[in-house]
C-alpha atoms as a PDB file:
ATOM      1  CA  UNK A   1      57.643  75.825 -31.011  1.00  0.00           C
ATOM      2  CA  UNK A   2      55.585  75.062 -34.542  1.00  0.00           C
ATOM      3  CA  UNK A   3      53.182  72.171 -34.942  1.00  0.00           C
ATOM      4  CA  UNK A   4      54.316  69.703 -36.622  1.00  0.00           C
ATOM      5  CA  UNK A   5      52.616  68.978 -40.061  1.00  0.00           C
ATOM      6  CA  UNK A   6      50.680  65.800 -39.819  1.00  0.00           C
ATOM      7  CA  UNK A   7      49.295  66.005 -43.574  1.00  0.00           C
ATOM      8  CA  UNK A   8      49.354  63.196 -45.884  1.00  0.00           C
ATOM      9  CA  UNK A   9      49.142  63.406 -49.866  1.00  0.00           C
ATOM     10  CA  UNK A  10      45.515  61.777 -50.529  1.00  0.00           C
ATOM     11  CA  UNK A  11      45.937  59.550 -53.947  1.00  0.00           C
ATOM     12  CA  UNK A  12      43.126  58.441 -55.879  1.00  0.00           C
ATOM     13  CA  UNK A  13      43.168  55.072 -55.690  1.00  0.00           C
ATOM     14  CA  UNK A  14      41.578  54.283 -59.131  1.00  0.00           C
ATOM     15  CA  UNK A  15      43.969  56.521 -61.076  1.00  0.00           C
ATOM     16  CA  UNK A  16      47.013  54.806 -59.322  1.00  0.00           C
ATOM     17  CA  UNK A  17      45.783  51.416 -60.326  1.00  0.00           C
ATOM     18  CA  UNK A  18      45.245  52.928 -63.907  1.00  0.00           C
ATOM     19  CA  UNK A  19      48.619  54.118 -63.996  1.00  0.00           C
ATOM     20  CA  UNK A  20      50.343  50.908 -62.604  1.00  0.00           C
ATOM     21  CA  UNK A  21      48.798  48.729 -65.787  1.00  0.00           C
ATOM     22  CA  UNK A  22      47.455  45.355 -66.122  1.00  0.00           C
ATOM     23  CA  UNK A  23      48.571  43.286 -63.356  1.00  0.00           C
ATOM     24  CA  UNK A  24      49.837  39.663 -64.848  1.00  0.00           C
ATOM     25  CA  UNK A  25      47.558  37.044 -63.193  1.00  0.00           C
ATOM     26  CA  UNK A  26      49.576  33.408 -61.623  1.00  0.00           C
ATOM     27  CA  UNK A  27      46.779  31.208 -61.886  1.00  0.00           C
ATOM     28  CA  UNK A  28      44.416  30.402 -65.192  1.00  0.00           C
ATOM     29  CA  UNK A  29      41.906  32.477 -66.353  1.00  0.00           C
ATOM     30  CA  UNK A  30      38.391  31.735 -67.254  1.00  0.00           C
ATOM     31  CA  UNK A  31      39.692  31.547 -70.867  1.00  0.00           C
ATOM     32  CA  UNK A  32      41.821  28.871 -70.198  1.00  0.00           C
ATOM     33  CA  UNK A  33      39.283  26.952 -68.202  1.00  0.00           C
ATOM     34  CA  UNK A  34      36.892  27.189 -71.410  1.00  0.00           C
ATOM     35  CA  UNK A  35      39.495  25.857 -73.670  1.00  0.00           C
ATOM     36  CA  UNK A  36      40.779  23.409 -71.227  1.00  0.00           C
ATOM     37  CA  UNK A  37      41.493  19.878 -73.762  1.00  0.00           C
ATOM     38  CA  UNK A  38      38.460  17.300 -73.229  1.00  0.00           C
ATOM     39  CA  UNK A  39      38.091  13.798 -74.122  1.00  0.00           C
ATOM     40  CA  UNK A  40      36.594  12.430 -76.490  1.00  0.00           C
ATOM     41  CA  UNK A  41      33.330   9.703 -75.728  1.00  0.00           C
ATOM     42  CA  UNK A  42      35.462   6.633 -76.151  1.00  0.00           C
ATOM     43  CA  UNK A  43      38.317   7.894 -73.755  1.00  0.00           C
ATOM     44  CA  UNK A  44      34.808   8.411 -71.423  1.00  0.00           C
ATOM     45  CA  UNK A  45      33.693   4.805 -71.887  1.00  0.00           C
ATOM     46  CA  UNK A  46      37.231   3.374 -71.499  1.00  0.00           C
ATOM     47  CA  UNK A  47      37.241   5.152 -67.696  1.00  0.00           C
ATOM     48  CA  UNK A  48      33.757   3.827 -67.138  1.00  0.00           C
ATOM     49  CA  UNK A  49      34.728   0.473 -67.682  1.00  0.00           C
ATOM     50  CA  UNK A  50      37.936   0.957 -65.382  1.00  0.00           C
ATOM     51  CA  UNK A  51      35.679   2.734 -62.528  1.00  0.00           C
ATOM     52  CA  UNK A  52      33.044  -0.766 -62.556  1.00  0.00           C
ATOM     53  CA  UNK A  53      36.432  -3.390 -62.768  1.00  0.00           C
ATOM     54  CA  UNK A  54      37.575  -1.252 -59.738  1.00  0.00           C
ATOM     55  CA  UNK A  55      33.868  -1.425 -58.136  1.00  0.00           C
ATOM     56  CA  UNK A  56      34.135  -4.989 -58.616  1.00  0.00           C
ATOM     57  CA  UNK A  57      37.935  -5.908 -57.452  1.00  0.00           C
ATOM     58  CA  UNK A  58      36.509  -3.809 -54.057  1.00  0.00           C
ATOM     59  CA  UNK A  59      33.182  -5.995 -53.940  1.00  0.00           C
ATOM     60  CA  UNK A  60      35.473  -8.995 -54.024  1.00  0.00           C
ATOM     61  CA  UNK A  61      37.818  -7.571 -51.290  1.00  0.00           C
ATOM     62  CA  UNK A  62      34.928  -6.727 -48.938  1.00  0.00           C
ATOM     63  CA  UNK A  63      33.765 -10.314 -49.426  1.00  0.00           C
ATOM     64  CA  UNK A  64      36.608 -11.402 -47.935  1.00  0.00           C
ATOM     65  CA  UNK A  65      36.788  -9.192 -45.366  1.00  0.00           C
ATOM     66  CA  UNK A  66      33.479  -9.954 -44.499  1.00  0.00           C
ATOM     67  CA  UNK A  67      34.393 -14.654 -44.656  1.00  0.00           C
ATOM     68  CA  UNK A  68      37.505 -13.207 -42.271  1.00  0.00           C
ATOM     69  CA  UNK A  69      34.947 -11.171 -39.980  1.00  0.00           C
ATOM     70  CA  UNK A  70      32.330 -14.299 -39.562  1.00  0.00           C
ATOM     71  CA  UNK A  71      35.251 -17.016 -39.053  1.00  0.00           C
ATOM     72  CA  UNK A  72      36.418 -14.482 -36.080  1.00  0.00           C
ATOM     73  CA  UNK A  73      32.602 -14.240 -34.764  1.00  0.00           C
ATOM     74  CA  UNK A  74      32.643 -17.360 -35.125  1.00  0.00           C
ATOM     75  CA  UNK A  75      35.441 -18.037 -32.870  1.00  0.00           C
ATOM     76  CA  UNK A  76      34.832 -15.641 -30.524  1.00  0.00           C
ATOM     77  CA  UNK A  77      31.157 -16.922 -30.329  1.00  0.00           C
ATOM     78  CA  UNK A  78      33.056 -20.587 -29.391  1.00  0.00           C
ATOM     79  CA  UNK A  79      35.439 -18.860 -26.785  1.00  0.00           C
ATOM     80  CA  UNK A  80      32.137 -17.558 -24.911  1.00  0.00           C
ATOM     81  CA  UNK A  81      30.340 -20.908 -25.321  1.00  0.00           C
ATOM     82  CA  UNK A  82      33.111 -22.406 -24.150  1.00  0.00           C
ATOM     83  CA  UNK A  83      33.904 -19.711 -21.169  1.00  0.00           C
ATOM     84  CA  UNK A  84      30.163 -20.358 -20.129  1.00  0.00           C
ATOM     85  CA  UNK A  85      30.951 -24.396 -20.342  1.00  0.00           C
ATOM     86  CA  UNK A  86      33.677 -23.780 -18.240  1.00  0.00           C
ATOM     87  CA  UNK A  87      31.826 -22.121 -15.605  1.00  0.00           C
ATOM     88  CA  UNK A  88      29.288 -24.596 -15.325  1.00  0.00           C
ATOM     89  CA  UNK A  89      32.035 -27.221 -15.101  1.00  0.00           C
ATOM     90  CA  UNK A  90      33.730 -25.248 -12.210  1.00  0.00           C
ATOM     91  CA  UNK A  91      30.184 -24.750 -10.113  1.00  0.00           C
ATOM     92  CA  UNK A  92      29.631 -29.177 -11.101  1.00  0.00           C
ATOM     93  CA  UNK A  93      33.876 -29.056  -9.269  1.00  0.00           C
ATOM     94  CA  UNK A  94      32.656 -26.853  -6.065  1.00  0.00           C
ATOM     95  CA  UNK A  95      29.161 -28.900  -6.081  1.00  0.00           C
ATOM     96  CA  UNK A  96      30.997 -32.395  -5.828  1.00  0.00           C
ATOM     97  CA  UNK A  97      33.987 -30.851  -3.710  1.00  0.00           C
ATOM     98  CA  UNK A  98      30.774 -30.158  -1.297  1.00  0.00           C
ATOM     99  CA  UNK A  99      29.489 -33.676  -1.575  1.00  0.00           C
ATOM    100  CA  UNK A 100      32.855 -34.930  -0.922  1.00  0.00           C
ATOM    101  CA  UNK A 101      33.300 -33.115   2.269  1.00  0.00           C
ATOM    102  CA  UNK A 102      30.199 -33.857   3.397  1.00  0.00           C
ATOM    103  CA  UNK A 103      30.468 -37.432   2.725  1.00  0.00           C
ATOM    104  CA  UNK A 104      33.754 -37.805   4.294  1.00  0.00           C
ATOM    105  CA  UNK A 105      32.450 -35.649   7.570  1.00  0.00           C
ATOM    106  CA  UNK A 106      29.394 -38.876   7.641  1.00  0.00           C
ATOM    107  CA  UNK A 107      31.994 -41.323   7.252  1.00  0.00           C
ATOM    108  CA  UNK A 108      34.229 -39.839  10.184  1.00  0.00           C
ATOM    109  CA  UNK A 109      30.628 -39.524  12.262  1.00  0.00           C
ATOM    110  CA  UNK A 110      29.749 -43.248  11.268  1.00  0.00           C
ATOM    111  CA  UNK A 111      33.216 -44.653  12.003  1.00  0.00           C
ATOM    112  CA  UNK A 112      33.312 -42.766  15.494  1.00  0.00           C
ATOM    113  CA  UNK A 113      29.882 -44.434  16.246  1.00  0.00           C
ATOM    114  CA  UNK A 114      31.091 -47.708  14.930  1.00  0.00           C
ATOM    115  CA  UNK A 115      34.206 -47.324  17.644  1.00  0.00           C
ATOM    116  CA  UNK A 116      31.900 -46.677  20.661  1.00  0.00           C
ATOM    117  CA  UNK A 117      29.423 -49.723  19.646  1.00  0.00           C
ATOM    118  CA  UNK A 118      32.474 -51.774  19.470  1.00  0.00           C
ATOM    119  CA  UNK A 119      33.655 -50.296  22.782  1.00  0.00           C
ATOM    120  CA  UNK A 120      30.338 -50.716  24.820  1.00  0.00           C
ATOM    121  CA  UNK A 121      29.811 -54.430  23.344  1.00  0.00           C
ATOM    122  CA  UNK A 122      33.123 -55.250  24.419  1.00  0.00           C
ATOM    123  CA  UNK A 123      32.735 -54.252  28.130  1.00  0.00           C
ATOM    124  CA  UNK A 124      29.867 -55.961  27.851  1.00  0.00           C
ATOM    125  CA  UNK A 125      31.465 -59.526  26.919  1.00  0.00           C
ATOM    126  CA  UNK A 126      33.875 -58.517  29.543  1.00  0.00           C
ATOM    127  CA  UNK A 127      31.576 -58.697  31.509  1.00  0.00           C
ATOM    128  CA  UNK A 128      29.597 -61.610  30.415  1.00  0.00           C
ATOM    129  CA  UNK A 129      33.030 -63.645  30.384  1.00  0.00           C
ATOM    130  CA  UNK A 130      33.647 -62.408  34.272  1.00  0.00           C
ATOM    131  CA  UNK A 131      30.068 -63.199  35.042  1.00  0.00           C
ATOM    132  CA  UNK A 132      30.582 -67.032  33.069  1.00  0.00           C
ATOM    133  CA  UNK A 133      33.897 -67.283  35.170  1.00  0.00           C
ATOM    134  CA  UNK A 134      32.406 -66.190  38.266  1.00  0.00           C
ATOM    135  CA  UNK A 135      30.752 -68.390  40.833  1.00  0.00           C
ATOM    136  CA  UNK A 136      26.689 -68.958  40.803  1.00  0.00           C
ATOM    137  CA  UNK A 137      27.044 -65.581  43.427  1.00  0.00           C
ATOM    138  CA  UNK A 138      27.800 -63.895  40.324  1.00  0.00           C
ATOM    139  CA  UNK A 139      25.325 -65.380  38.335  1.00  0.00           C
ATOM    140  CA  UNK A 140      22.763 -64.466  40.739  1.00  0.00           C
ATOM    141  CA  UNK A 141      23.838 -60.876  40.571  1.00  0.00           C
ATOM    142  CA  UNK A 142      23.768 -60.796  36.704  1.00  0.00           C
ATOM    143  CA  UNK A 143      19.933 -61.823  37.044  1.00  0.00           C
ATOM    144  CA  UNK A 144      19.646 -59.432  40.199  1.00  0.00           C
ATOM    145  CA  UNK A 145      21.213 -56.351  37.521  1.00  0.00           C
ATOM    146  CA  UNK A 146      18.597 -57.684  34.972  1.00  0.00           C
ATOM    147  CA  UNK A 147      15.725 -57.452  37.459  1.00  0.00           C
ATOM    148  CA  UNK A 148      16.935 -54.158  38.122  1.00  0.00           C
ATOM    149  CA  UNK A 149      16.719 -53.437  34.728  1.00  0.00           C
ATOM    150  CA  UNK A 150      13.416 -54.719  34.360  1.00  0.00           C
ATOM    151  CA  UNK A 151      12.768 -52.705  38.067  1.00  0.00           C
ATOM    152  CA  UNK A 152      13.690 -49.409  35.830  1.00  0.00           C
ATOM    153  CA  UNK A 153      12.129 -50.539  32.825  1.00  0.00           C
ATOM    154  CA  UNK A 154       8.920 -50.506  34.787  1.00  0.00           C
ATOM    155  CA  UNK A 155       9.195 -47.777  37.016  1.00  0.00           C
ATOM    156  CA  UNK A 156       9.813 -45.534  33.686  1.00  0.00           C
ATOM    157  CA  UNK A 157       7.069 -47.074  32.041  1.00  0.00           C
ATOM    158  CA  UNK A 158       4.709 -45.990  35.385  1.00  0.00           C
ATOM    159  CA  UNK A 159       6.050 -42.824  35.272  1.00  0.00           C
ATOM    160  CA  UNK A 160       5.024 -42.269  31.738  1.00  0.00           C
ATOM    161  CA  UNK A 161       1.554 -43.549  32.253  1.00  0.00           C
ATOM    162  CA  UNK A 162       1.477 -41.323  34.919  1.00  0.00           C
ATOM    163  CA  UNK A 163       2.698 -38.147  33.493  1.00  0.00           C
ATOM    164  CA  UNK A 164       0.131 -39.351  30.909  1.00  0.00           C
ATOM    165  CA  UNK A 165      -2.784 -39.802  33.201  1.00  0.00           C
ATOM    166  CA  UNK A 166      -1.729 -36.266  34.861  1.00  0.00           C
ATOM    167  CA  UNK A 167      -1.739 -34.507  31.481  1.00  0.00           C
ATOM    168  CA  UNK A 168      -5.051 -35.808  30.531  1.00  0.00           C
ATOM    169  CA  UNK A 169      -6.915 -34.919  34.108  1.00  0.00           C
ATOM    170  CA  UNK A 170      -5.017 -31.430  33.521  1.00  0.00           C
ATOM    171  CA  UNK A 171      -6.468 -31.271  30.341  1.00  0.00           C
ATOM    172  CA  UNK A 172     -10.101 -32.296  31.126  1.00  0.00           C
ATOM    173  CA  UNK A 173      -9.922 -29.908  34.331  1.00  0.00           C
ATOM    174  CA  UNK A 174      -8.961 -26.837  31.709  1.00  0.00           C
ATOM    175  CA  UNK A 175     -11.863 -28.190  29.357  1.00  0.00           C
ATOM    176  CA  UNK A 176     -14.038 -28.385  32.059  1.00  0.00           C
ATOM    177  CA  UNK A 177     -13.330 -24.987  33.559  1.00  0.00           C
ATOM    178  CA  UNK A 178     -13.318 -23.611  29.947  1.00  0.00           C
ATOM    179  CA  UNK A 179     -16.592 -25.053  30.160  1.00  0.00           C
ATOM    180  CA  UNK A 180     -17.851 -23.090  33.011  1.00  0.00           C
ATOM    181  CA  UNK A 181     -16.296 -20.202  32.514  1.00  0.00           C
ATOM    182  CA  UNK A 182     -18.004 -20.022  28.934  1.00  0.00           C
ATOM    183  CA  UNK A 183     -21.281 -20.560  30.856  1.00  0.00           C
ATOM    184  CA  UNK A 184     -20.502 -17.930  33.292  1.00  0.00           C
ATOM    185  CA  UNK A 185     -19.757 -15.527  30.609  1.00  0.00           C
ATOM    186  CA  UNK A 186     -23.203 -16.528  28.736  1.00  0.00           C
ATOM    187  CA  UNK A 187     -25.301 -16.144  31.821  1.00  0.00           C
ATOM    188  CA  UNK A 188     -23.503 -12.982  32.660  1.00  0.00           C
ATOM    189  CA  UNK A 189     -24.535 -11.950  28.991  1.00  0.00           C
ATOM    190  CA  UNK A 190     -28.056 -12.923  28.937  1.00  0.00           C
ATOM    191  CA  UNK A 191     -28.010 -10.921  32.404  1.00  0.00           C
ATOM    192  CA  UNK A 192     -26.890  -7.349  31.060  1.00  0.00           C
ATOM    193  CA  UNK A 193     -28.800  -7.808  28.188  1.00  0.00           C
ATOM    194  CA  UNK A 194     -32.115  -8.456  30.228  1.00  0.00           C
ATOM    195  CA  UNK A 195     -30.670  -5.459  31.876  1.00  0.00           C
ATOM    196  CA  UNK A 196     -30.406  -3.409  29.001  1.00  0.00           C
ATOM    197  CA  UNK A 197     -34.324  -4.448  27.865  1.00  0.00           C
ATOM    198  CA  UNK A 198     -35.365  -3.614  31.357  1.00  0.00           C
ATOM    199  CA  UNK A 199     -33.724   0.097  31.029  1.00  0.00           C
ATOM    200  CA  UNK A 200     -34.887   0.680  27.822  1.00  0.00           C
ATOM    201  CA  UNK A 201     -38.695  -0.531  28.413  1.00  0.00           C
ATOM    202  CA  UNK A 202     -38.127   2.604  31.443  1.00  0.00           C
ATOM    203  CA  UNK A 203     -37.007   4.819  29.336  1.00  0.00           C
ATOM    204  CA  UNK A 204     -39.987   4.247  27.175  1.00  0.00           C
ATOM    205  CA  UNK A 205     -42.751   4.532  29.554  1.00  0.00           C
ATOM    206  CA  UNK A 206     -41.512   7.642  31.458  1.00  0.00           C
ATOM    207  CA  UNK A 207     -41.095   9.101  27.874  1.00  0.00           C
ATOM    208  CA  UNK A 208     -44.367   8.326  27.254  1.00  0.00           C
ATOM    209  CA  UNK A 209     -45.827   9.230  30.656  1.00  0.00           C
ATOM    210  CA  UNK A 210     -44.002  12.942  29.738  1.00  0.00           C
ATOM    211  CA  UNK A 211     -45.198  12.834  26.449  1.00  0.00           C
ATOM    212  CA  UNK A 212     -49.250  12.331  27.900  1.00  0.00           C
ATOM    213  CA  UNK A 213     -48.534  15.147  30.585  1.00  0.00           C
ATOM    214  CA  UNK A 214     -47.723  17.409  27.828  1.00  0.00           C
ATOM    215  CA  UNK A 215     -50.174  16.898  25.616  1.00  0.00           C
ATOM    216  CA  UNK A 216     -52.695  17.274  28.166  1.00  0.00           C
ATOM    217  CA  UNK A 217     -51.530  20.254  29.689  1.00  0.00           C
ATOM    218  CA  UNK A 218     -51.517  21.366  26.510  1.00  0.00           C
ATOM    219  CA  UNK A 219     -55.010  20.560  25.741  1.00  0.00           C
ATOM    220  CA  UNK A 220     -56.030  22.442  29.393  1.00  0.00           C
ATOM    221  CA  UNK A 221     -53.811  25.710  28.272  1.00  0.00           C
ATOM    222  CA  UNK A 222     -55.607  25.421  25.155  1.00  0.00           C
ATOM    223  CA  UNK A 223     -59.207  25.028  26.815  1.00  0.00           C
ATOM    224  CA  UNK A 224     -58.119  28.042  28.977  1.00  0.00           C
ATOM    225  CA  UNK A 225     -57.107  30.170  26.513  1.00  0.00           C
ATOM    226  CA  UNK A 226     -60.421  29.597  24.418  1.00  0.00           C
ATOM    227  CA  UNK A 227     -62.369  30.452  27.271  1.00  0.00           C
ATOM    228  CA  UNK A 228     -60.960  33.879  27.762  1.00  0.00           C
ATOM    229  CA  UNK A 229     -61.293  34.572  24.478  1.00  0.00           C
ATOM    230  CA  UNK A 230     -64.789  34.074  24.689  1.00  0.00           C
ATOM    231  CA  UNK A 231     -65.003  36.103  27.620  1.00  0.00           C
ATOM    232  CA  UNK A 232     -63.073  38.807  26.797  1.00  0.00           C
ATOM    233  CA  UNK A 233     -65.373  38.605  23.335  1.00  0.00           C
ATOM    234  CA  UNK A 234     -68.127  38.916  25.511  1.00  0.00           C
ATOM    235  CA  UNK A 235     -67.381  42.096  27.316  1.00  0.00           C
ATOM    236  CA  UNK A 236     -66.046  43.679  24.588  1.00  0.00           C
ATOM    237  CA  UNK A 237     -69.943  43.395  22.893  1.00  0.00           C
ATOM    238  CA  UNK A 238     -71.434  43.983  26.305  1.00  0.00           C
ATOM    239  CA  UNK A 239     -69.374  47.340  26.247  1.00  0.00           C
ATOM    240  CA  UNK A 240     -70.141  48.130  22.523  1.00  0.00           C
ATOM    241  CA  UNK A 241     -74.499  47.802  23.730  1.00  0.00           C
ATOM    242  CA  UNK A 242     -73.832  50.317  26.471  1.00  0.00           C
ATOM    243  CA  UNK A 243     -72.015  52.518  24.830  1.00  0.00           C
ATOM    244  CA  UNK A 244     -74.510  52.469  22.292  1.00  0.00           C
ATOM    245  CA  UNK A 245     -77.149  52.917  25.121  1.00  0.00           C
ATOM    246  CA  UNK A 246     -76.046  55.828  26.446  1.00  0.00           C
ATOM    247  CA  UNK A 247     -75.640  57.833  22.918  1.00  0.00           C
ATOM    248  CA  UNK A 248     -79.128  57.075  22.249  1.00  0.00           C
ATOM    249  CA  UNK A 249     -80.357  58.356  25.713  1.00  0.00           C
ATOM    250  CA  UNK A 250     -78.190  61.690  25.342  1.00  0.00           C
ATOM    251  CA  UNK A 251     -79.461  62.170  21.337  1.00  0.00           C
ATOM    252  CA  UNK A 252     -82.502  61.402  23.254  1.00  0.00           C
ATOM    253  CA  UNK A 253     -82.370  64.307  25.774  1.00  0.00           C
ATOM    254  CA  UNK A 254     -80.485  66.969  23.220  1.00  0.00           C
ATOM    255  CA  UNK A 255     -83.870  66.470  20.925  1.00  0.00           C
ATOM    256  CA  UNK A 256     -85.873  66.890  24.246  1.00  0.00           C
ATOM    257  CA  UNK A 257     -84.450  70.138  25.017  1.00  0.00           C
ATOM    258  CA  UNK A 258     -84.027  71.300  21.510  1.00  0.00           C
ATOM    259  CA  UNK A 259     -88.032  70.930  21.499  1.00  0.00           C
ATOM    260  CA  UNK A 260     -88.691  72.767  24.543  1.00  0.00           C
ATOM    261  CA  UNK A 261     -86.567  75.795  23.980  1.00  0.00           C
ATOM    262  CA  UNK A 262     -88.040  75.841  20.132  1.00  0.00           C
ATOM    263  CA  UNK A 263     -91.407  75.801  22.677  1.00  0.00           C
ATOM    264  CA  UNK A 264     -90.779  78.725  24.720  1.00  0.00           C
ATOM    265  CA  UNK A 265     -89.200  80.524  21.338  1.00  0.00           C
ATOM    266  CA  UNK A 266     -92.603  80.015  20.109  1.00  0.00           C
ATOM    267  CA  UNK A 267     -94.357  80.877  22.989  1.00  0.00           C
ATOM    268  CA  UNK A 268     -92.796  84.474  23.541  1.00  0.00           C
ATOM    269  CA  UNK A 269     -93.369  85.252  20.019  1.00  0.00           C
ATOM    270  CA  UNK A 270     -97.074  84.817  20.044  1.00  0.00           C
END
């Protein structure tokens, strides 16, 4: 089996193009754009004039547009006016609606209480006309009921006064154990602070009582010391004299002995 022959004729693609021709343009050339027909300076001013009546006719519509576009502002600025009227109108409806109820709810309260006063005063006449009707028996219990009345009228009023009277005494007693309690409290005050100065003057003097020890064993230690100083001072010089002592008495007895033997040197010579 062969290989198959995957060669392709190369072509120049210059010379083909040469060989096909000129190739026949569809759209203008830049020679017919250059002699394109132009108009002249009048045609020019008649479109100029055209273009500004248009300009104008479109000024004149947008004037309208804009008369249309305030009447609707307008209206739509009266709807919201109007929307915010209404609401104000409907809270005045739910205020009075309020009112209303609450005035009929007094009304209902009122008439009840009108129905019992009428109630009670006519017992009471019933009474008064069974009382009028009634023997003297009667009538002396009607003023017997009104003594009793008076009875409780009294016996509340003593009460009161003596609730009063009760609340007072309770009241001075309080001030006047307020009273001694605050002086208790003052005395008791005055009495750790005397305290407290009676401490504290202590605490001084045994501070100074240690403070007068000190110095004067201090000034003793000193004294002390000083003294041995001296002392020591004055053996150390009392040394220093005989030690000097004793070198002079041995120079002493070296020259002695020197001047004998130079003596007997002599001596045995002559």
């Amino acid at each position: 089996m062969g290989k198959r022959d995957n060669r392709v004729a190369y072509v120049n693609p210059i010379a083909a193009a040469r060989a096909r021709g000129p190739v026949q343009n569809s759209g203008p050339s830049i020679q017919d754009y250059l002699s394109r027909p132009r108009p002249t300076w009048e045609e020019v001013k008649e479109q100029l004039e055209k273009k500004k009546k248009g300009s104008r006719a479109l000024a004149d519509f947008e004037d309208k547009m804009n008369d249309r576009w305030r009447k609707e502002l307008a209206k739509n600025r009266e709807k919201l006016l109007g929307g915010a009227d209404k609401d104000k109108e409907k809270e005045k409806k739910a205020m009075d609606k309020d009112k209303k109820i609450a005035d009929k709810e007094k009304d209902k309260e009122e008439k009840k209480e009108k129905k019992e006063k009428k109630k009670k005063d006519k017992k009471k006449f019933n009474r008064h006309s069974s009382s009028s009707s009634s023997s003297s028996s009667d009538s002396s219990s009607s003023s017997s009921s009104e003594s009793e009345d008076e009875d409780e009228k009294k016996s509340v009023k003593k009460k009161r006064k003596k609730k009063k009277s009760s609340a007072r005494r309770a009241s001075d007693g309080s001030a006047v154990e307020s009273d001694a309690e605050s002086k208790k409290k003052k005395r008791r005050v005055k009495e750790e602070g005397d305290k407290e100065k009676d401490e504290k003057s202590r605490r001084r003097k045994r501070k100074a009582d240690r403070s007068h020890k000190d110095s004067s064993s201090d000034s003793s230690a000193d004294s002390g010391g000083e003294e041995g100083d001296k002392s020591k001072k004055k053996r150390r010089k009392k040394h220093k004299k005989h030690g000097r002592k004793k070198k002079k008495k041995a120079a002493s007895q070296s020259g002695s002995e020197l001047d004998c033997r130079s003596a007997a040197v002599y001596s045995t010579n002559v």
